[in-house]
N, C-alpha and C. Protein backbone atom coordinates (compact mmCIF):
# COMPACT_ATOMS: atom_id res chain seq x y z
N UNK A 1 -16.12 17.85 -16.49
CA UNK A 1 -16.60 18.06 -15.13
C UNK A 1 -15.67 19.06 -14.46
N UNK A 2 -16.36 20.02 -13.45
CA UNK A 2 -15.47 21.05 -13.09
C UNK A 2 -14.91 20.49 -11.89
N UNK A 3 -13.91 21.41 -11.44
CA UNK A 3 -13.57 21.19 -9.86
C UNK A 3 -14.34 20.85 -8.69
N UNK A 4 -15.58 21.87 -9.00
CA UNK A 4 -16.89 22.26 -8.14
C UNK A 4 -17.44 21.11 -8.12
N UNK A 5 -17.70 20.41 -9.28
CA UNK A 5 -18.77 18.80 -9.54
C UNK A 5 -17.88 17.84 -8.67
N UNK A 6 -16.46 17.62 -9.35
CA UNK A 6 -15.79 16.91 -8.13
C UNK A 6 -16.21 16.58 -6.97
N UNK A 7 -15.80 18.05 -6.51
CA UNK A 7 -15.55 18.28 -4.94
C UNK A 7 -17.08 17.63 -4.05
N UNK A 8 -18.63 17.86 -4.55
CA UNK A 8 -19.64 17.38 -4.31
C UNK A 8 -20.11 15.88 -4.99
N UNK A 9 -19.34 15.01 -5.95
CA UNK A 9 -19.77 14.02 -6.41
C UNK A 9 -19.15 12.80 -5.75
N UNK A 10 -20.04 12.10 -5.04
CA UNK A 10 -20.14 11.10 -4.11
C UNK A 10 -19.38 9.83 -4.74
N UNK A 11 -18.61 9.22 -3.64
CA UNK A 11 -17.72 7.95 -4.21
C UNK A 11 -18.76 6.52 -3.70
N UNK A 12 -18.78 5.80 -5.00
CA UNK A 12 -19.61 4.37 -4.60
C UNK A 12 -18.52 3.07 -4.06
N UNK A 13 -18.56 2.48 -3.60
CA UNK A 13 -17.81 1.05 -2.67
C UNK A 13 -17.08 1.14 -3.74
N UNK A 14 -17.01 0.94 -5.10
CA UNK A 14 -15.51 0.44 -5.64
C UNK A 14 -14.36 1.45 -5.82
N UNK A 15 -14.92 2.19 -5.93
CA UNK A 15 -14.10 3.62 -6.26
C UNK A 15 -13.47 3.46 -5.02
N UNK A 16 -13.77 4.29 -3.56
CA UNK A 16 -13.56 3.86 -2.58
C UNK A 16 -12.35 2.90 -2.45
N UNK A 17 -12.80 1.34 -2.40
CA UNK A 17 -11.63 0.26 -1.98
C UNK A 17 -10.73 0.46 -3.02
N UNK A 18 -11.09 0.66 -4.20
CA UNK A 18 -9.66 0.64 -5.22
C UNK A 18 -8.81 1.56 -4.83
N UNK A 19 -8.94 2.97 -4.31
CA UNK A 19 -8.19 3.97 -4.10
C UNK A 19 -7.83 4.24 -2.71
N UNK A 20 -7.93 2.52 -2.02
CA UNK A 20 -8.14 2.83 -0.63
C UNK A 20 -6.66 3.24 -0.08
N UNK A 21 -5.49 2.17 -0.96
CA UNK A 21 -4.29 2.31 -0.33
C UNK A 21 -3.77 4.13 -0.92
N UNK A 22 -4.18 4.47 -1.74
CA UNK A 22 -3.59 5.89 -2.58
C UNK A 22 -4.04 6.45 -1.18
N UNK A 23 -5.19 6.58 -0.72
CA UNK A 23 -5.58 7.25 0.10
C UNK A 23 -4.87 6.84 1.71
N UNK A 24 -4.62 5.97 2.00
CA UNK A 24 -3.80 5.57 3.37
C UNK A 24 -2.39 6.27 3.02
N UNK A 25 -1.67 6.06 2.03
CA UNK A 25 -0.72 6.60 1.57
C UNK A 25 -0.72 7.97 1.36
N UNK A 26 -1.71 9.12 1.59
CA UNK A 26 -1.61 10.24 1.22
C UNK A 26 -1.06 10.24 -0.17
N UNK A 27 -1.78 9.07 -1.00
CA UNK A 27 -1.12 9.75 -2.36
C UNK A 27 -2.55 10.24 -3.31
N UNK A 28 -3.16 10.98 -2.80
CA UNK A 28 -4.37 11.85 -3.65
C UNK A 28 -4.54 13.08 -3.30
N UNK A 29 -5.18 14.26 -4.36
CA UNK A 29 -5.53 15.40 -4.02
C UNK A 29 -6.06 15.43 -2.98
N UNK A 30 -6.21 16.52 -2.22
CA UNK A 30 -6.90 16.90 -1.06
C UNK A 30 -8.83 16.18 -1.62
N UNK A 31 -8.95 16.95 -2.33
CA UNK A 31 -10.46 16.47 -3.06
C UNK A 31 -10.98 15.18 -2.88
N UNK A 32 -10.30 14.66 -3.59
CA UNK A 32 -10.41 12.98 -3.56
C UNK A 32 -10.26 12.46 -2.55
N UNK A 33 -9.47 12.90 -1.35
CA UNK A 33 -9.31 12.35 -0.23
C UNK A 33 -10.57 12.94 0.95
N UNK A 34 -11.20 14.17 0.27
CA UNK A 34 -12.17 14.07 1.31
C UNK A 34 -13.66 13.34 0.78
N UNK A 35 -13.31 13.37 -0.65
CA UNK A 35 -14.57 12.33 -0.84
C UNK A 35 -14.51 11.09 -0.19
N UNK A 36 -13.75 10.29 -0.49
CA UNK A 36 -12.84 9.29 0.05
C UNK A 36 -13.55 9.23 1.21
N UNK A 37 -13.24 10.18 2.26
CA UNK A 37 -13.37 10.16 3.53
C UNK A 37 -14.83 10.43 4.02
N UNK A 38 -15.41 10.97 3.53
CA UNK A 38 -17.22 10.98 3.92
C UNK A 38 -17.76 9.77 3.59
N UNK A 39 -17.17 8.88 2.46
CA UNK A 39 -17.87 7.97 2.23
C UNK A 39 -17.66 6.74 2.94
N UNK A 40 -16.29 6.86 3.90
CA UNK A 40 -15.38 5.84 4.65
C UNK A 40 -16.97 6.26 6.27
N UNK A 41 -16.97 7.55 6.14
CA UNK A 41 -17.46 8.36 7.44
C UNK A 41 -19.52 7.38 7.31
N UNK A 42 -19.45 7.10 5.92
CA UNK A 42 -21.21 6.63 5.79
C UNK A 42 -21.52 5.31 5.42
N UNK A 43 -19.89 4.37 5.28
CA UNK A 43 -20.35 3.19 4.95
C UNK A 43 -19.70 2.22 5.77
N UNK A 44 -20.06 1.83 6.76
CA UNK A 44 -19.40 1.09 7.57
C UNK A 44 -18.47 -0.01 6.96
N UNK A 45 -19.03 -0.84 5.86
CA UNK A 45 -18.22 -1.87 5.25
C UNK A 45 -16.73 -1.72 4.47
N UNK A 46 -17.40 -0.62 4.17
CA UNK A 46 -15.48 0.20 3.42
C UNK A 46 -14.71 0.89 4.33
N UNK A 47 -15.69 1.06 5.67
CA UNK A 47 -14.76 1.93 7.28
C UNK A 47 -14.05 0.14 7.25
N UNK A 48 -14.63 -0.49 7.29
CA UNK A 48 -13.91 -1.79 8.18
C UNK A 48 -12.84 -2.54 7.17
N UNK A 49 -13.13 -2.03 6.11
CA UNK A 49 -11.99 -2.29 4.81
C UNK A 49 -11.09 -1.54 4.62
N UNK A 50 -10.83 -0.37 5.02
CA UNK A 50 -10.28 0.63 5.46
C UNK A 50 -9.47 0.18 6.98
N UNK A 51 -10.37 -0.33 7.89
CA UNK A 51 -9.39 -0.03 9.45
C UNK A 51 -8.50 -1.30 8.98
N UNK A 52 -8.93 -2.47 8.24
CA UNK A 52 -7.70 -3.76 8.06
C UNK A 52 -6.82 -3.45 7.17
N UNK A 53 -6.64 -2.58 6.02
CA UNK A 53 -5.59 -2.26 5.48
C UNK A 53 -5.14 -0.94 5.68
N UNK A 54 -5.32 -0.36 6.97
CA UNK A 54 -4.76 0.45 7.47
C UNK A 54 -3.76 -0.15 8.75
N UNK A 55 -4.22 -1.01 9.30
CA UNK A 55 -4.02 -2.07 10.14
C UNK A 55 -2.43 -2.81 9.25
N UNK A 56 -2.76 -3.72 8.58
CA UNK A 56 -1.75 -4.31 7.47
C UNK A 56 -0.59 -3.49 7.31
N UNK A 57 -1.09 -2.23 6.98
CA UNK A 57 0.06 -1.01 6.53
C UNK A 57 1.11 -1.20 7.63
N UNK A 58 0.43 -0.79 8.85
CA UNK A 58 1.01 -0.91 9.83
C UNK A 58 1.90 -1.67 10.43
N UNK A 59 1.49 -3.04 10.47
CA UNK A 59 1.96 -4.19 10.35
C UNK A 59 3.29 -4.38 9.39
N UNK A 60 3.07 -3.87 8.23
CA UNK A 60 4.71 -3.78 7.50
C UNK A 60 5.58 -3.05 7.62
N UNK A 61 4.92 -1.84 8.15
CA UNK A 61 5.91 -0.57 8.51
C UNK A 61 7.05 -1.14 9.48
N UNK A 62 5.96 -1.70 10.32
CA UNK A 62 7.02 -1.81 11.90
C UNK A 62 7.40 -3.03 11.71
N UNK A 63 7.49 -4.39 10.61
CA UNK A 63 8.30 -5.11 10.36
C UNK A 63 9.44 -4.94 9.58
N UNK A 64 8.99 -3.84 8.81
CA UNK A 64 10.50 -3.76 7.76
C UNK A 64 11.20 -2.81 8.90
N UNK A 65 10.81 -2.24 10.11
CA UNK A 65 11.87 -1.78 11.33
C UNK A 65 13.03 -2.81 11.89
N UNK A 66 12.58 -3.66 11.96
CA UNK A 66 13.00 -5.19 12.23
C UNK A 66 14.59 -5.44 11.87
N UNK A 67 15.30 -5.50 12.27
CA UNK A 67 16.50 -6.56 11.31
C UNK A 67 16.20 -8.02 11.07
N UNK A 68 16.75 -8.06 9.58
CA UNK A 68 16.73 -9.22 9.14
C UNK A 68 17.85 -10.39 9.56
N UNK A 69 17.35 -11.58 9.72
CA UNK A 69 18.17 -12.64 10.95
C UNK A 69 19.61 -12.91 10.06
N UNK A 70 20.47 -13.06 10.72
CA UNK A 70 22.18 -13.31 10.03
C UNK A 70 22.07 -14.65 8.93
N UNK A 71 20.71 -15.39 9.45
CA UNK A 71 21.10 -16.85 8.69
C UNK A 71 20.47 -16.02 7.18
N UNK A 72 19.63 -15.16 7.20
CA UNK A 72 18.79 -14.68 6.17
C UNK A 72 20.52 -13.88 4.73
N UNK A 73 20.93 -13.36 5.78
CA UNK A 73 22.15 -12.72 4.90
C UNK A 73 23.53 -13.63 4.32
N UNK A 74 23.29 -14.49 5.24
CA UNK A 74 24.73 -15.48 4.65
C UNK A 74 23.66 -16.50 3.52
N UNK A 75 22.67 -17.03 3.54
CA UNK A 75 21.61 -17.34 2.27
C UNK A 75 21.37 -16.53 1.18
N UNK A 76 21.39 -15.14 1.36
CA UNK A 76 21.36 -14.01 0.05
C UNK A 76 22.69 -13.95 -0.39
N UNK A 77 24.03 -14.00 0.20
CA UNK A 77 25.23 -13.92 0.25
C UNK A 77 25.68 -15.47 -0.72
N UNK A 78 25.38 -16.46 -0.34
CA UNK A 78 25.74 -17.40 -0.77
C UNK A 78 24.78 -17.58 -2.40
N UNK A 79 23.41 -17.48 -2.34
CA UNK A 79 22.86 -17.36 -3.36
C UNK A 79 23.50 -16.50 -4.71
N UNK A 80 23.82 -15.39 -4.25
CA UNK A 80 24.19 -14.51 -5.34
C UNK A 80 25.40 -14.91 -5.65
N UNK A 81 26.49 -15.89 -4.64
CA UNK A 81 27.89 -16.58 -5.06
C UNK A 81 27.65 -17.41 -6.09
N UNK A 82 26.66 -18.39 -6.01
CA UNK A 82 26.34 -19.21 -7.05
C UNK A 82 25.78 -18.61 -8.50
N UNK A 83 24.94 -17.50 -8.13
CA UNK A 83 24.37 -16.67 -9.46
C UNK A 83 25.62 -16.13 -10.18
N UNK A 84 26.46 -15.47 -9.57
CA UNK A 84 28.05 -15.22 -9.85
C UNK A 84 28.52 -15.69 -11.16
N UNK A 85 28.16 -17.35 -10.59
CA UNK A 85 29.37 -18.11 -11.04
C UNK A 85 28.86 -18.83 -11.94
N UNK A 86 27.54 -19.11 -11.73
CA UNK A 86 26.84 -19.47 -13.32
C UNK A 86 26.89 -18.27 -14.39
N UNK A 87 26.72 -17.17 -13.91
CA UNK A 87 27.47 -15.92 -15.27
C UNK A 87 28.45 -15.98 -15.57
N UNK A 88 29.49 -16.52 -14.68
CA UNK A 88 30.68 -16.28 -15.27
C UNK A 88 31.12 -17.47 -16.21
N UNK A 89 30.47 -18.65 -15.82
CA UNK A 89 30.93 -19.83 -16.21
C UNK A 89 30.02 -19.96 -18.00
N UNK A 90 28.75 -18.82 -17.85
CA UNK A 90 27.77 -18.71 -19.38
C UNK A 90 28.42 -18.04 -20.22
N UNK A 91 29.67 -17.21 -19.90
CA UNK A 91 30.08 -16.24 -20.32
C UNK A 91 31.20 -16.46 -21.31
């Protein structure tokens, strides 16, 4: 198939949701992302599968902004003391 067939060959619902995050992510050719996108533009059910894990994305972005709480670091801190010391003690 050429470039040309590509560029005009229509994406069906699975194609679509499987490649939905590549495509939120800007991780596809320009091509693919405008197929992608006419078919987001003609099917309302993959637009609305699309706005919640575009939504979600979002949602993690601006939580991993966040600091993580002090009790969270003295628990990773203490965990890995014990992992430590069972290596050292297997050893």
């Amino acid at each position: 198939m050429s470039h040309d067939d590509l560029e005009g060959a229509a994406v069906d619902c699975s194609e679509a949701l499987a490649r939905l995050f590549e495509f939120i992510d800007a991780e596809i050719d320009d091509v693919e992302g405008d197929r992608i996108r006419r078919h987001l533009a003609d099917c309302e059910p993959c637009l609305s599968e699309y706005d919640v894990a575009d939504h979600l994305k979002r949602l993690v972005r601006r939580s991993c902004l966040e600091p993580a709480p002090a009790e969270l670091h003295v628990r990773i801190r203490r965990q890995l003391t014990i992992l430590r010391m069972q290596v050292e003690a297997s050893d």
